[in-house]
Protein backbone atom coordinates (compact mmCIF):
# COMPACT_ATOMS: atom_id res chain seq x y z
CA UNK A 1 0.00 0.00 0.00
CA UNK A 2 1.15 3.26 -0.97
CA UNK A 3 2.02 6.14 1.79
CA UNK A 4 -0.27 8.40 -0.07
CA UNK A 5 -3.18 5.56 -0.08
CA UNK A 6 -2.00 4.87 3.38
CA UNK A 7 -3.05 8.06 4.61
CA UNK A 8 -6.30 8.33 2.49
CA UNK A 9 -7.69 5.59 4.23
CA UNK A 10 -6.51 7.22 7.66
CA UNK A 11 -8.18 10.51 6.56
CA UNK A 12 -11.60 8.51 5.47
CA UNK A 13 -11.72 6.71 8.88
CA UNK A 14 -11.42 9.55 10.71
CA UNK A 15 -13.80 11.50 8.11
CA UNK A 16 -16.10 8.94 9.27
CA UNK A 17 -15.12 8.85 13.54
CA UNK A 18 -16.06 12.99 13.06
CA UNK A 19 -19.39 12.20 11.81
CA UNK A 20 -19.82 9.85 14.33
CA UNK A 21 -18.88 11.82 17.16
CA UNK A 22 -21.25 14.93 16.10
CA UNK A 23 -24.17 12.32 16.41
CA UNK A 24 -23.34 10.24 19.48
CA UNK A 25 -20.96 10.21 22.48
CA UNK A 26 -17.87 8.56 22.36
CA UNK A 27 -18.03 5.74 24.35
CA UNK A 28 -20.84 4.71 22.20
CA UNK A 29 -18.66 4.55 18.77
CA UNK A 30 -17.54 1.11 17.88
CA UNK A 31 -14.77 0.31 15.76
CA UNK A 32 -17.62 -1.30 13.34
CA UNK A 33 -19.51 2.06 13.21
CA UNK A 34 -16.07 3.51 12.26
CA UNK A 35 -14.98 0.86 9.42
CA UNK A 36 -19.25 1.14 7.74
CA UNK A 37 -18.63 4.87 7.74
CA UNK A 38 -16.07 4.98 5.85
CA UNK A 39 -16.78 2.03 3.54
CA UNK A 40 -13.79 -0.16 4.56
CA UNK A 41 -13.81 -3.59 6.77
CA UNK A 42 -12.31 -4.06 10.39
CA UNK A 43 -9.16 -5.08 9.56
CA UNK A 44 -8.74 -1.95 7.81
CA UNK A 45 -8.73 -0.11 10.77
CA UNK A 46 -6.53 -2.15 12.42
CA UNK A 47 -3.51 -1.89 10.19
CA UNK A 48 -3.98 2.01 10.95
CA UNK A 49 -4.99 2.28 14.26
CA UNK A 50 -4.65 0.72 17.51
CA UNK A 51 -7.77 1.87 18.74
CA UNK A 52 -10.53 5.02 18.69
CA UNK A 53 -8.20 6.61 20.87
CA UNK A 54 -5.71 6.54 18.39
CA UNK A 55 -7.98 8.46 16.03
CA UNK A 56 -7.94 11.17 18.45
CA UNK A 57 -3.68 11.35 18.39
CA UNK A 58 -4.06 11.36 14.79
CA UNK A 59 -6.28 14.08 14.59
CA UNK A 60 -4.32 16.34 16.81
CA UNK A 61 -1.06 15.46 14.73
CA UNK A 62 -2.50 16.10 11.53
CA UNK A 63 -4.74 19.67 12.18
CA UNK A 64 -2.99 21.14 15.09
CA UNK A 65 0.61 19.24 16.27
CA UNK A 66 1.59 19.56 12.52
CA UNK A 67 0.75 23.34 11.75
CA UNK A 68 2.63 24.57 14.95
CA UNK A 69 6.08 22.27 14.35
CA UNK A 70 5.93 24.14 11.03
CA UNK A 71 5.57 27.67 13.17
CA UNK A 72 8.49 26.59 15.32
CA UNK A 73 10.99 25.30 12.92
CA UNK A 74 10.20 29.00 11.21
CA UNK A 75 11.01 30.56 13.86
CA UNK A 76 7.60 31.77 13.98
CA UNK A 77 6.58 31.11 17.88
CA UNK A 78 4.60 34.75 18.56
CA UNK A 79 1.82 33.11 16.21
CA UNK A 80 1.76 30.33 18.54
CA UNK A 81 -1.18 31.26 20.37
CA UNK A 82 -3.04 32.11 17.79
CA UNK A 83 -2.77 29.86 15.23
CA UNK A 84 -3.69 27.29 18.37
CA UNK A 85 -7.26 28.91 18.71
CA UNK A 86 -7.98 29.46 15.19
CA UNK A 87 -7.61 25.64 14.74
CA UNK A 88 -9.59 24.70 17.70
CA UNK A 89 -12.42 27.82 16.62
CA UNK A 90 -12.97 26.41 12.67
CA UNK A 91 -14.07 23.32 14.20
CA UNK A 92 -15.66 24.23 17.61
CA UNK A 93 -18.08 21.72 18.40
CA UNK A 94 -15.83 18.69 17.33
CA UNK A 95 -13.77 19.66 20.02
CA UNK A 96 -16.12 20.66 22.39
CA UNK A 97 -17.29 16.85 22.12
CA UNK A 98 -13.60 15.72 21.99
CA UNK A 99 -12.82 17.56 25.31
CA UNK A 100 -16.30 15.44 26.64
CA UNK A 101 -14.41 12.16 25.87
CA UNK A 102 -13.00 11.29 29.82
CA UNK A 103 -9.68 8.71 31.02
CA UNK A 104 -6.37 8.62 30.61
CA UNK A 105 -6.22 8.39 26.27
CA UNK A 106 -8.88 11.44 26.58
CA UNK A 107 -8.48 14.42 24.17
CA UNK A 108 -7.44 16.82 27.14
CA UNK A 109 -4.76 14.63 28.06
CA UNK A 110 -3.54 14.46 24.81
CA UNK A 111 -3.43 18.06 24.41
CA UNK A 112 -2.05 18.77 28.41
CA UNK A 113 1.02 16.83 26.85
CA UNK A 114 1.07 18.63 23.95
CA UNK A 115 1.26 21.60 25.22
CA UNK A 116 3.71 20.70 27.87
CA UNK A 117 6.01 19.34 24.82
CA UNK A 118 5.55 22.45 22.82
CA UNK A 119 6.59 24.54 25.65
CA UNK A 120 9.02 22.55 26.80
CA UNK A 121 11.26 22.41 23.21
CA UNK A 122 10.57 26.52 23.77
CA UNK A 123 12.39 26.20 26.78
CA UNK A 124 15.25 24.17 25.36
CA UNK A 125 15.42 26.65 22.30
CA UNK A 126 15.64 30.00 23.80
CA UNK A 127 17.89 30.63 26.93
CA UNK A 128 16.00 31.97 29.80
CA UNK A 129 16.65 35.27 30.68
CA UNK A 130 16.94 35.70 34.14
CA UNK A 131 19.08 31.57 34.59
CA UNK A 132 20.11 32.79 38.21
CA UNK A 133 16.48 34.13 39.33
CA UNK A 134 15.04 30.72 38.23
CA UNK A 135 18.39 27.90 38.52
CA UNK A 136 15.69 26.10 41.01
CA UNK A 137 13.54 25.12 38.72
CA UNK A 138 14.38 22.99 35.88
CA UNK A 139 12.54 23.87 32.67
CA UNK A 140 10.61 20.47 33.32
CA UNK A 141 8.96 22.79 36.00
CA UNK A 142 8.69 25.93 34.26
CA UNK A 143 6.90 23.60 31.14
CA UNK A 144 4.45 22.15 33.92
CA UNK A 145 3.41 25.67 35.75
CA UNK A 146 2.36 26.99 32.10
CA UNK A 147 1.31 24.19 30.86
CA UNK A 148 -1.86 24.00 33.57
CA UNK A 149 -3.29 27.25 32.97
CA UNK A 150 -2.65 27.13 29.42
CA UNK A 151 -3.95 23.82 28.88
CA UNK A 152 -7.05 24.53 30.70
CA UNK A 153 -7.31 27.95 29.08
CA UNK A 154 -7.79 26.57 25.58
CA UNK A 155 -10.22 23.97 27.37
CA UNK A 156 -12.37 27.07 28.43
CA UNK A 157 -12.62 29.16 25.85
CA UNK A 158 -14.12 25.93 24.17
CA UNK A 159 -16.25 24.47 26.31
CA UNK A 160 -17.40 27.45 27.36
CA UNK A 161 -18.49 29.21 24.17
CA UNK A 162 -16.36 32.14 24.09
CA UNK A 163 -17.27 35.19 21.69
CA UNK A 164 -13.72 36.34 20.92
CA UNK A 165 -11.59 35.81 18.06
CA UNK A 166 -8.61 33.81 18.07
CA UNK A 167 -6.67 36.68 17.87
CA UNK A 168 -8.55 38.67 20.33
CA UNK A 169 -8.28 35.23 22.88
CA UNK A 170 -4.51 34.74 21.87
CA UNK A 171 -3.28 38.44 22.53
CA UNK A 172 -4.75 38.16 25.87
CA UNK A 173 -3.50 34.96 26.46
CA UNK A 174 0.20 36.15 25.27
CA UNK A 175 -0.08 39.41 27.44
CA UNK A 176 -0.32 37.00 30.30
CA UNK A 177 2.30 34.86 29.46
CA UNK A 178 4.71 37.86 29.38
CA UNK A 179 3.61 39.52 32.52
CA UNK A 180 3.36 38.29 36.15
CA UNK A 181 0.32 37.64 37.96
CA UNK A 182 0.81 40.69 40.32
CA UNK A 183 1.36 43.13 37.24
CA UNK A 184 -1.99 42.74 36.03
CA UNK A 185 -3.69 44.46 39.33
CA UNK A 186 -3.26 47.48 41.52
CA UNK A 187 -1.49 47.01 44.76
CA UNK A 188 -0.44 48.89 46.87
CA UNK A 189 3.48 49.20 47.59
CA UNK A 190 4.97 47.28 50.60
């Protein structure tokens, strides 16, 4: 089988898991309902995917893990943010039902460690630039403390039917990033 037939069947199964999951919840798909959606038999599934959890790594590789690794080999990281939401906004309620799915494999999981990972080859790829302030935390650290609020940011602003544009959500989002919690309120001086 050819890589580009290959990933035409991966695209169809999945074409046919997103139809699913707009019409039922997930625990309710079967690998069946997957294959008869998308024309193919059960085996065929199986040579491309483990499981339905599986599906859900692919999908996050191919419309969101893939379009950032191309920002950050360019060099291109202040788009970050953005680019993030405007994936996750095109296609709302697919995730909104994705972020539903609960356990270990779940969608939110998958993108905690994504996120962690993203931030953490930041880390690695730009020096920090106060090393002496921070030398007790490894970057490890630094990649986990951002990595919660960001994570469950982007869960939010889904789940919770936020108005704002991507760009509007990311600009906020990269404001707080670059500025401590106590900057962003009046208090008086000690």
């Amino acid at each position: 089988m050819t890589e580009e037939k290959k990933e035409l069947t991966k695209d169809l199964l999945t074409l046919s898991f997103k139809e699913l999951i707009m019409k039922m919840p997930f625990e309710k798909i079967t690998v069946k309902m997957i294959t008869d959606g998308a024309d193919v038999i059960r085996p065929t599934f199986y040579r491309h995917f483990q499981d339905k959890y599986e599906i859900l790594e692919y999908i996050l590789e191919k419309e969101i893990k893939d379009k950032i690794r191309v920002l950050i080999e360019n060099d291109m990281e202040d788009d970050l943010l953005r680019l993030l939401f405007t994936c996750l906004s095109k296609d709302k309620e697919f995730y909104k039902r994705l972020y539903l799915i609960e356990g270990p494999n779940s969608f939110d999981h998958l993108m905690f460690q994504f996120i962690y990972d993203t931030l953490l080859r930041l880390l690695n790829k730009y020096p920090l630039k106060s090393p002496a302030k921070l030398q007790i935390l490894s970057r490890e650290t630094i990649a986990r403390f951002y990595t919660f609020g960001l994570a469950d940011s982007v869960k939010y602003a889904i789940m919770h039917d936020i108005t704002y544009t991507p760009e509007e959500i990311a600009a906020a989002y990269d404001y707080l990033i670059h500025n401590s919690a106590f900057d962003l309120v009046e208090h008086p001086k000690i």
